[in-house]
N, C-alpha and C. Protein backbone atom coordinates (compact mmCIF):
# COMPACT_ATOMS: atom_id res chain seq x y z
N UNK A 1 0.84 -1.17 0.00
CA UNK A 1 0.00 0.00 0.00
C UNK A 1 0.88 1.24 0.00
N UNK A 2 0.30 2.19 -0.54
CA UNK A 2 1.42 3.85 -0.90
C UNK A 2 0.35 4.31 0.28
N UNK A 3 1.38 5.21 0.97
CA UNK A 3 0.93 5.97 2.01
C UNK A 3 1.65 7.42 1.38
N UNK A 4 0.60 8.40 1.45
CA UNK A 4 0.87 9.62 1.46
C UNK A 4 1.01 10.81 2.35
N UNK A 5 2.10 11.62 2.07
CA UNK A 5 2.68 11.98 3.19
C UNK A 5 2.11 13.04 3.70
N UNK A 6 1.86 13.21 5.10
CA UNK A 6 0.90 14.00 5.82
C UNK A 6 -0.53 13.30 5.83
N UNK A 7 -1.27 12.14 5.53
CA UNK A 7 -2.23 11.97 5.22
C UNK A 7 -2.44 10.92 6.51
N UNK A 8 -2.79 10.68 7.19
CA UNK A 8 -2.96 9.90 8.42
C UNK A 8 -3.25 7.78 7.55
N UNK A 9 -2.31 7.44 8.29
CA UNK A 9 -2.81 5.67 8.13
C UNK A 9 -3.42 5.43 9.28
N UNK A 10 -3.60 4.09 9.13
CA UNK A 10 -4.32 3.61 10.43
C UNK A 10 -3.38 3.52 11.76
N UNK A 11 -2.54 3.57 11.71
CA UNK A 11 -1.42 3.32 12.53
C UNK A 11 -0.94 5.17 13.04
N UNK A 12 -0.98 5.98 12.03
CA UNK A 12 -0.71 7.54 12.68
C UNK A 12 -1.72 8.38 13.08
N UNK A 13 -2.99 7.39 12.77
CA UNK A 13 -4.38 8.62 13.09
C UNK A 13 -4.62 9.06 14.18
N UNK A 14 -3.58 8.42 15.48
CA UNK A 14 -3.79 8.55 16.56
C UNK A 14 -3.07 10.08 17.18
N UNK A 15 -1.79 10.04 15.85
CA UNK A 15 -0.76 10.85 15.82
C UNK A 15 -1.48 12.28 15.20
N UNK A 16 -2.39 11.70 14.29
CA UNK A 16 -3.14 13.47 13.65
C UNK A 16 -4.21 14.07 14.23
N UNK A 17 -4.68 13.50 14.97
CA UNK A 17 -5.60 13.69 16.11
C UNK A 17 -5.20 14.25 17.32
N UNK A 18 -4.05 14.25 17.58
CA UNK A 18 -3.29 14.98 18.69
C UNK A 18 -2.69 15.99 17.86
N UNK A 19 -2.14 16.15 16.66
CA UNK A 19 -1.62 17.53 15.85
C UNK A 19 -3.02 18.29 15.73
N UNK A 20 -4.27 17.70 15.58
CA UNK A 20 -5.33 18.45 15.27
C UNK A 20 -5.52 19.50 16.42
N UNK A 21 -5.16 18.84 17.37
CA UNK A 21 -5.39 19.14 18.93
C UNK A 21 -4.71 20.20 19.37
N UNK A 22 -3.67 19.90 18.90
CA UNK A 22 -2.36 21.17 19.38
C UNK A 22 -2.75 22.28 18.17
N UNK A 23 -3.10 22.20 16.95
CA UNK A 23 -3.56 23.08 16.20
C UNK A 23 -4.66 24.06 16.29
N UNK A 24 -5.73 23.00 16.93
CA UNK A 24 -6.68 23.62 17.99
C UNK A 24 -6.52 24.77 18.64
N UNK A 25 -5.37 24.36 19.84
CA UNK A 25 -4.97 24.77 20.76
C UNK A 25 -4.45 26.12 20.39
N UNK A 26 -3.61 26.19 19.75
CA UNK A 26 -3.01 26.79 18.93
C UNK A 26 -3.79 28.29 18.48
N UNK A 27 -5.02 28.04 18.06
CA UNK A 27 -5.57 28.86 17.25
C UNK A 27 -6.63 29.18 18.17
N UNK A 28 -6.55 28.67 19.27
CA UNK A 28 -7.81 29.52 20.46
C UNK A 28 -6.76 30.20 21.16
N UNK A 29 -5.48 30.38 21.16
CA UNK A 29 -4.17 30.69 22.06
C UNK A 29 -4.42 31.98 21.10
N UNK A 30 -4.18 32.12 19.77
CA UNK A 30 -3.55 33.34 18.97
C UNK A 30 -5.27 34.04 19.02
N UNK A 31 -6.33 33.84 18.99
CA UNK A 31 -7.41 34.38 18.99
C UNK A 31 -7.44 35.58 20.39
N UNK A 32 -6.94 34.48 21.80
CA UNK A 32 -6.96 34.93 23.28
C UNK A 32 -6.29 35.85 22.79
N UNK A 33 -5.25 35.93 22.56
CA UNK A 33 -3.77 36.85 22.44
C UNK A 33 -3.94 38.06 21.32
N UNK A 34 -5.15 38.01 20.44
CA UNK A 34 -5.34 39.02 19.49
C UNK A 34 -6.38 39.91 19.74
N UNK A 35 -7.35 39.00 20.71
CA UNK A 35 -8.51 40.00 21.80
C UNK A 35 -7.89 40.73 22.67
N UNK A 36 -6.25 40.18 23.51
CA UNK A 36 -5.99 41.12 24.50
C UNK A 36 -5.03 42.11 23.46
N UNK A 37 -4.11 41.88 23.07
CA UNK A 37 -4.00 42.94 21.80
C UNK A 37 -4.98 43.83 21.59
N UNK A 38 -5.87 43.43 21.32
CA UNK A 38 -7.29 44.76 20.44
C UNK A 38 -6.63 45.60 22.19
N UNK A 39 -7.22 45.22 22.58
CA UNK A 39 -7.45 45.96 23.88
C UNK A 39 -6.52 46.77 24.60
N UNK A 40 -5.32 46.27 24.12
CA UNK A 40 -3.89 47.16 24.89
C UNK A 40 -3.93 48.31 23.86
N UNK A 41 -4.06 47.55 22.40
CA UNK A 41 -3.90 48.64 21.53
C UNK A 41 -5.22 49.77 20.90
N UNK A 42 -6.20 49.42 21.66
CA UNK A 42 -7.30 50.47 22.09
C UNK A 42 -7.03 51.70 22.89
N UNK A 43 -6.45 51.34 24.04
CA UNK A 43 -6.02 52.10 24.89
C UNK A 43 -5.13 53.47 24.09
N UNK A 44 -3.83 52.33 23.78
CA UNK A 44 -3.13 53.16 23.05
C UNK A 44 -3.83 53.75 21.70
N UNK A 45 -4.80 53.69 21.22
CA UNK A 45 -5.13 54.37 20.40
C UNK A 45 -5.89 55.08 20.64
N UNK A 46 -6.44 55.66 21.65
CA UNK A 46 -7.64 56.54 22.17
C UNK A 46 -6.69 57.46 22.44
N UNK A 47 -5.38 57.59 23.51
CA UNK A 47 -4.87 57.86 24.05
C UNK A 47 -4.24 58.88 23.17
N UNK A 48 -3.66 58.29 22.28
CA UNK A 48 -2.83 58.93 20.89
C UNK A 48 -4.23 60.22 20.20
N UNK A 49 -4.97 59.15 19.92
CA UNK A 49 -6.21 60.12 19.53
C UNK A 49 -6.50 61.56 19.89
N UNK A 50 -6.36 61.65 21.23
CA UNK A 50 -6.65 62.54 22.28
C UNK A 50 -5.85 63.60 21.96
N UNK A 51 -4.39 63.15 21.95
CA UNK A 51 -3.49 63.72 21.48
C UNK A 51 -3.27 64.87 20.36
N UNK A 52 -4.14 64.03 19.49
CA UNK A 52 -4.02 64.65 18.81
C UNK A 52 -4.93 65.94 18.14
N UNK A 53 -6.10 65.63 18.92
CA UNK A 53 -7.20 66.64 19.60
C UNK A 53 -6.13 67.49 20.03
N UNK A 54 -5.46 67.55 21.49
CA UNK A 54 -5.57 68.40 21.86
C UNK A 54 -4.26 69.55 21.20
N UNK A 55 -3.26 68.74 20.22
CA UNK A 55 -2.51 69.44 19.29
C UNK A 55 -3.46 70.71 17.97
N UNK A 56 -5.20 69.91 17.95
CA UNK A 56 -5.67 70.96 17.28
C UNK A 56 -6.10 72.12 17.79
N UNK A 57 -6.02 71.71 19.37
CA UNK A 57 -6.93 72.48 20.44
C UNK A 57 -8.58 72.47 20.05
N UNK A 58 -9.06 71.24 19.91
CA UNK A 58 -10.09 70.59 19.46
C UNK A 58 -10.19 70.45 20.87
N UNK A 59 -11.24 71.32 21.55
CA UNK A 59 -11.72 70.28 23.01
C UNK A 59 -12.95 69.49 23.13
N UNK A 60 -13.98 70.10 21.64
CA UNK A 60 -14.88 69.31 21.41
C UNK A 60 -14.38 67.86 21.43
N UNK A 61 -13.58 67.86 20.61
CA UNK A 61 -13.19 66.01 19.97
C UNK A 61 -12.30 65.63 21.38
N UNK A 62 -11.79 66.73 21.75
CA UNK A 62 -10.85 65.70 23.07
C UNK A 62 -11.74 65.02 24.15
N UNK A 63 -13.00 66.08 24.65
CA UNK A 63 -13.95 65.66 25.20
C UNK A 63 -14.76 64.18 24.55
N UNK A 64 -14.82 64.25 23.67
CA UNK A 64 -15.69 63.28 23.05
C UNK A 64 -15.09 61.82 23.04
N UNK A 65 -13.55 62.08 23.45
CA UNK A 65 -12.95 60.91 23.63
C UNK A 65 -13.31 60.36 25.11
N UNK A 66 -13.95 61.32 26.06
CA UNK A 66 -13.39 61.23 27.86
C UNK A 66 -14.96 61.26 28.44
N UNK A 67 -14.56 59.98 29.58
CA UNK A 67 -16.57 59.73 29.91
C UNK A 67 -16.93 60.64 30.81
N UNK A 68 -18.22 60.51 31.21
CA UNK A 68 -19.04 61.67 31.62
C UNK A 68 -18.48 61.70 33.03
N UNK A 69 -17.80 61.16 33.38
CA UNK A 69 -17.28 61.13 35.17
C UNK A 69 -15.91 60.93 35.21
N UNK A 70 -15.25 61.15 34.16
CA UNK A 70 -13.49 61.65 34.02
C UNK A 70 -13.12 62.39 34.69
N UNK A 71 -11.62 61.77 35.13
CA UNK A 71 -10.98 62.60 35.92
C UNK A 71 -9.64 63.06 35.88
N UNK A 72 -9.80 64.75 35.50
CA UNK A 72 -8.10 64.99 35.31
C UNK A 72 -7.14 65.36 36.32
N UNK A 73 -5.96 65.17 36.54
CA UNK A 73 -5.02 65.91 37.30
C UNK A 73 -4.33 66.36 36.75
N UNK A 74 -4.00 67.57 36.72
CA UNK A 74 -3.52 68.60 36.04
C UNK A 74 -2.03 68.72 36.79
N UNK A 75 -0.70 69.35 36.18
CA UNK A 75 0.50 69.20 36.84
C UNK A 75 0.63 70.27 37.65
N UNK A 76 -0.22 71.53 38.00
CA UNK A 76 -0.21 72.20 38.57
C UNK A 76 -1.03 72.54 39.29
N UNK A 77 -0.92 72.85 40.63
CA UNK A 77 0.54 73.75 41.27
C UNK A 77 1.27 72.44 41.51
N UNK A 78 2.25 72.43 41.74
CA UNK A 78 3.47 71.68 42.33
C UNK A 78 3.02 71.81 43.96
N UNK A 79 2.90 71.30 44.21
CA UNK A 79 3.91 69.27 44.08
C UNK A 79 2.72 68.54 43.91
N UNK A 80 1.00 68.59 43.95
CA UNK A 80 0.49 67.62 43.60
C UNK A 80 -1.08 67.98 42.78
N UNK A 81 -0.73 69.23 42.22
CA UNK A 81 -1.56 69.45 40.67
C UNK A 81 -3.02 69.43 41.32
N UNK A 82 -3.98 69.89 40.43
CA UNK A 82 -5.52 70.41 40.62
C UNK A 82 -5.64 68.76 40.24
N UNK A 83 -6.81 68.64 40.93
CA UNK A 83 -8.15 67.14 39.89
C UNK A 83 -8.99 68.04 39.67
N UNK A 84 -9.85 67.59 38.46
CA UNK A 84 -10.58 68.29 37.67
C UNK A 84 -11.86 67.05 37.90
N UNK A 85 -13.08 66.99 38.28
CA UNK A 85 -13.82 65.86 38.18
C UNK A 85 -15.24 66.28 37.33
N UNK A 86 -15.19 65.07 36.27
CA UNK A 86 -16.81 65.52 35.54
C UNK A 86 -16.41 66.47 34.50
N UNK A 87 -17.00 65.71 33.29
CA UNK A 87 -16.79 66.50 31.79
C UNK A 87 -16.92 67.42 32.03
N UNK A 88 -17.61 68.84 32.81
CA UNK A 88 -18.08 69.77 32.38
C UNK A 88 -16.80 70.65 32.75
N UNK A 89 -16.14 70.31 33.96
CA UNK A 89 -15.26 70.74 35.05
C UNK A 89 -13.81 70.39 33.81
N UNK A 90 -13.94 69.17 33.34
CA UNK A 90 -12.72 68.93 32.32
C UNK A 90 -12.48 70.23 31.26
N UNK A 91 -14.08 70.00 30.51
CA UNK A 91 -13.54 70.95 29.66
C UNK A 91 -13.83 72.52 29.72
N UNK A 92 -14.20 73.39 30.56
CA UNK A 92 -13.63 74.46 31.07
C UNK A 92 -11.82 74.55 31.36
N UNK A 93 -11.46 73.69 31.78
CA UNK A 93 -9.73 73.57 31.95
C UNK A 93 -9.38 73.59 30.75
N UNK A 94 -9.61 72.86 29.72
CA UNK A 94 -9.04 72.72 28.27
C UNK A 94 -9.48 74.23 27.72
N UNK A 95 -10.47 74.26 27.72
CA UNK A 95 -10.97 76.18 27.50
C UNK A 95 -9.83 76.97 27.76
N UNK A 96 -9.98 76.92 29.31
CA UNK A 96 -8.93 78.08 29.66
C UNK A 96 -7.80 77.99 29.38
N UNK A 97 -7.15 76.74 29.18
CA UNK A 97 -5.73 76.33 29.24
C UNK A 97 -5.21 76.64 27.87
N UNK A 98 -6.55 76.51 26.88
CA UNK A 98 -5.86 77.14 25.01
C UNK A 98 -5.64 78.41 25.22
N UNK A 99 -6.67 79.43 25.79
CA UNK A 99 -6.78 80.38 26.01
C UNK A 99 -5.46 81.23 26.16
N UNK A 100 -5.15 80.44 27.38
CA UNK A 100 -4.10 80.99 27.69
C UNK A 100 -2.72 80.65 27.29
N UNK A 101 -2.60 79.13 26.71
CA UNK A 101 -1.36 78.81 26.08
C UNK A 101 -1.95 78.42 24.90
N UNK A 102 -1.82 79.58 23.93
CA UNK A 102 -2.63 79.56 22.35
C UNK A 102 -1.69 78.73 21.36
N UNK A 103 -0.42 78.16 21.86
CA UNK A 103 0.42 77.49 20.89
C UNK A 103 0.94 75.83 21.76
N UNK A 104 0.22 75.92 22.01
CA UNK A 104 0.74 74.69 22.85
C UNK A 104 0.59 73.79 22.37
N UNK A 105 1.37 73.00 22.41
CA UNK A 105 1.65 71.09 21.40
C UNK A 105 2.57 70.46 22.27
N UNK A 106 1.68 69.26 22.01
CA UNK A 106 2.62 67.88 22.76
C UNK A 106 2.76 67.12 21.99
N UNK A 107 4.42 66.95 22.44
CA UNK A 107 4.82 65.77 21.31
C UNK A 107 4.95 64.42 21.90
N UNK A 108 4.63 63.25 21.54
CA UNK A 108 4.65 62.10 21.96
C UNK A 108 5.90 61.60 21.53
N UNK A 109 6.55 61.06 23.00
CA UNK A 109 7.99 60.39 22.82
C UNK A 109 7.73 58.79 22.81
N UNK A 110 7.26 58.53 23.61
CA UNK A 110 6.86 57.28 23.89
C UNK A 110 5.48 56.82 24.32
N UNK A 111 4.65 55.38 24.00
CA UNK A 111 3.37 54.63 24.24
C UNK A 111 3.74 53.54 24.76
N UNK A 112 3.49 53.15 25.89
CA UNK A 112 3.25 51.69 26.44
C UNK A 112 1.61 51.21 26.78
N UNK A 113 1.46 50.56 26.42
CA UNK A 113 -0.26 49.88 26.53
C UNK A 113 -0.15 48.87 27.83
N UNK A 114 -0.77 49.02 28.75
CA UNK A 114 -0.95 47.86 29.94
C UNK A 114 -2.56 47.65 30.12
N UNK A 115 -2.83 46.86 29.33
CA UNK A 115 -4.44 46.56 28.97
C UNK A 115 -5.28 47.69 28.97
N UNK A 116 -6.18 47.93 29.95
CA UNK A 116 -6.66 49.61 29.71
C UNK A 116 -6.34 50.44 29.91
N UNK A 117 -5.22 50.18 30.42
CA UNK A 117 -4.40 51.91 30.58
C UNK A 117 -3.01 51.75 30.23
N UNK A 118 -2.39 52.93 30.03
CA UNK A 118 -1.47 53.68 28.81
C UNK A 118 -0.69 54.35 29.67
N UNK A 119 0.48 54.71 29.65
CA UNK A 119 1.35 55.63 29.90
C UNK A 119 2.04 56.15 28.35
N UNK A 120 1.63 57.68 28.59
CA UNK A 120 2.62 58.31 27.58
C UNK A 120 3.39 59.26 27.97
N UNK A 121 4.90 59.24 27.51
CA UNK A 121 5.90 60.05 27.41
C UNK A 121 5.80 60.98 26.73
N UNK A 122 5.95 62.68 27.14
CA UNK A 122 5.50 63.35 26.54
C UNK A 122 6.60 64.83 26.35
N UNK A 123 6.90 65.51 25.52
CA UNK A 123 7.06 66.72 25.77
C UNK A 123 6.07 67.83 25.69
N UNK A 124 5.94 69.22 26.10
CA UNK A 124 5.09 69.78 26.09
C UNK A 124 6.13 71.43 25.52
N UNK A 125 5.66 71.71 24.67
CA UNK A 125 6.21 72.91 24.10
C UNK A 125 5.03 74.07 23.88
N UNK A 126 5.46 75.46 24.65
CA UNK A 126 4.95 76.86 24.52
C UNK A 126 5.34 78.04 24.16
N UNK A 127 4.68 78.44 23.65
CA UNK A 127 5.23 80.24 23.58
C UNK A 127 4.75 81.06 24.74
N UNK A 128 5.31 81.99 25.86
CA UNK A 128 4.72 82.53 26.92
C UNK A 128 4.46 83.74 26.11
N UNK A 129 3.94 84.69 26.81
CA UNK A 129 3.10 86.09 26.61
C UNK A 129 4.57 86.77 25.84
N UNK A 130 5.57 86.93 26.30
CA UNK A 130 6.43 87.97 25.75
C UNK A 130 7.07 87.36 24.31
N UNK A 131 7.12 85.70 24.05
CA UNK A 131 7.36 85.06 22.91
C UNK A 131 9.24 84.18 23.50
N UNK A 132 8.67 84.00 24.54
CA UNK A 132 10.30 83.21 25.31
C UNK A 132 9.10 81.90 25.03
N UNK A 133 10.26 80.85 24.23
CA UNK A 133 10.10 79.77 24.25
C UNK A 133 10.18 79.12 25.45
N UNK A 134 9.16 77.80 25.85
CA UNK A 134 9.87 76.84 27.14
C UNK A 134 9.16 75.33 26.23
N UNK A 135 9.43 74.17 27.77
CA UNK A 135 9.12 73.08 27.15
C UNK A 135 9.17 72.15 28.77
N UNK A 136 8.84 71.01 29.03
CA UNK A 136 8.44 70.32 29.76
C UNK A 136 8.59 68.79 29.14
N UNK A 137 8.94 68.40 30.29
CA UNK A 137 8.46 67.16 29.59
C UNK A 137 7.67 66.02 30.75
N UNK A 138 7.66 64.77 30.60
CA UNK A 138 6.67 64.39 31.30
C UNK A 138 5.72 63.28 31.41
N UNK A 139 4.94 62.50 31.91
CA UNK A 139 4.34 61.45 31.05
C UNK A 139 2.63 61.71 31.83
N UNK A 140 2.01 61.04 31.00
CA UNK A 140 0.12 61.04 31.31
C UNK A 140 -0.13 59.30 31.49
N UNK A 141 -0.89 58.81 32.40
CA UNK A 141 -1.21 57.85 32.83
C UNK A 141 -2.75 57.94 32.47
N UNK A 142 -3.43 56.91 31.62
CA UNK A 142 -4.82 57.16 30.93
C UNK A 142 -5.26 55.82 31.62
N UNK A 143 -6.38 55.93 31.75
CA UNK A 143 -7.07 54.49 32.21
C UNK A 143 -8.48 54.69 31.08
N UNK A 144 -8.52 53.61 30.51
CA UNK A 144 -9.65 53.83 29.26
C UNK A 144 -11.06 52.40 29.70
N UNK A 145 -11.78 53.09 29.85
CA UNK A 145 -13.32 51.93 30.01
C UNK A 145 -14.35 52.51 29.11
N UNK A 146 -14.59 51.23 28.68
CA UNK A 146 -15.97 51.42 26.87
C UNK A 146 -14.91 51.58 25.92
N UNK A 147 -13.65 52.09 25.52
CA UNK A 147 -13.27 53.06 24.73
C UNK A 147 -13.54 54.61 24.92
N UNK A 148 -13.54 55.29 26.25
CA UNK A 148 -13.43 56.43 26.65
C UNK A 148 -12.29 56.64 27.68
N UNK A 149 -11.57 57.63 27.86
CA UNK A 149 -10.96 58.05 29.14
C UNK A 149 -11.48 58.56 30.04
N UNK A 150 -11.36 57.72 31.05
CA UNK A 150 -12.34 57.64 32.44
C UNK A 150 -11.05 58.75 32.92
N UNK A 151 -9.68 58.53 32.99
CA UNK A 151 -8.92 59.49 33.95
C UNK A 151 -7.42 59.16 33.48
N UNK A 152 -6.61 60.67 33.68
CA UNK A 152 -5.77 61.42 32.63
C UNK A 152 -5.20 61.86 33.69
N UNK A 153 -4.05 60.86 34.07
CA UNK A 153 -3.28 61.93 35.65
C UNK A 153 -1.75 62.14 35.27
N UNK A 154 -1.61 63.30 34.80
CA UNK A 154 -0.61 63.86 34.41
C UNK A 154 0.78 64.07 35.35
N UNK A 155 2.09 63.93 34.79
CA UNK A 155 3.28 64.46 36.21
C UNK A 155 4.28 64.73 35.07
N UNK A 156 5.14 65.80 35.68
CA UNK A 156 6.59 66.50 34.91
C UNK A 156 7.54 65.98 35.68
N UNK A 157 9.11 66.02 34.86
CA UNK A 157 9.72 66.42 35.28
C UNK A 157 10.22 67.64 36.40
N UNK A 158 10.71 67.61 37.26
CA UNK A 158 11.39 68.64 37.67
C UNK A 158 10.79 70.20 37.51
């Protein structure tokens, strides 16, 4: 009898039945592992999103990323920054804060995803009132539930 190769005989079916198994296995493993993926990289993509809101000074769209009971901490005053609680309270801060720093952009150095929440590395670059450049740098800690930012707790350097 010709036996063909890869094709189970009576003697290996016992053998393709356990490859079926581990193939199985296999493919409910990379499924688990591509659901928690979506999810780290949700985070990080809301997060980034936001970002990039608030580079337009879009507070509509930044808001629209952040749930109705979000909570910010802001880096100031030193040493342990305002909380801001409740959209409405959020975006009055983003209001005032374009207002008053009309050029302000953050640049993203670094993203780490830890399932729903994110740490980003950040610099923060301004023009003050007289036109003296400064800059900051710094990272934001996001915790994301639904696909919204529930809370945005910001810290600087030095």
């Amino acid at each position: 009898s010709r036996v063909i190769q890869g094709w189970p005989t009576a003697t290996g079916a016992s053998t393709a039945r356990r490859q079926w198994r581990i193939y199985e296995d296999m493919c409910a493993w990379r499924y688990d592992f591509r659901m928690k993926m979506a999810k780290i990289e949700s985070a990080m993509r809301v997060a980034l999103e936001f970002n990039q809101a608030l580079n337009r000074h879009d507070v509509a769209a930044m808001m629209a990323l952040m749930s109705d009971d979000c909570v910010f901490e802001n880096t100031s005053p030193a040493p342990d920054g305002t909380v801001y609680s409740g959209k409405e309270a959020v975006t009055q801060f983003w209001q005032d804060f374009f207002r008053a720093s009309p050029q302000a952009h953050i640049q993203v150095e670094e993203i780490l995803g830890l399932g729903l929440q994110c740490v980003v590395r950040w610099r923060y670059d301004w023009v003050d009132a007289t036109g003296e450049k400064g800059h900051v740098r710094g990272v934001d800690l996001f915790t994301v539930k639904n696909g919204l930012i529930s809370e945005k707790l910001s810290y600087v350097k030095g």
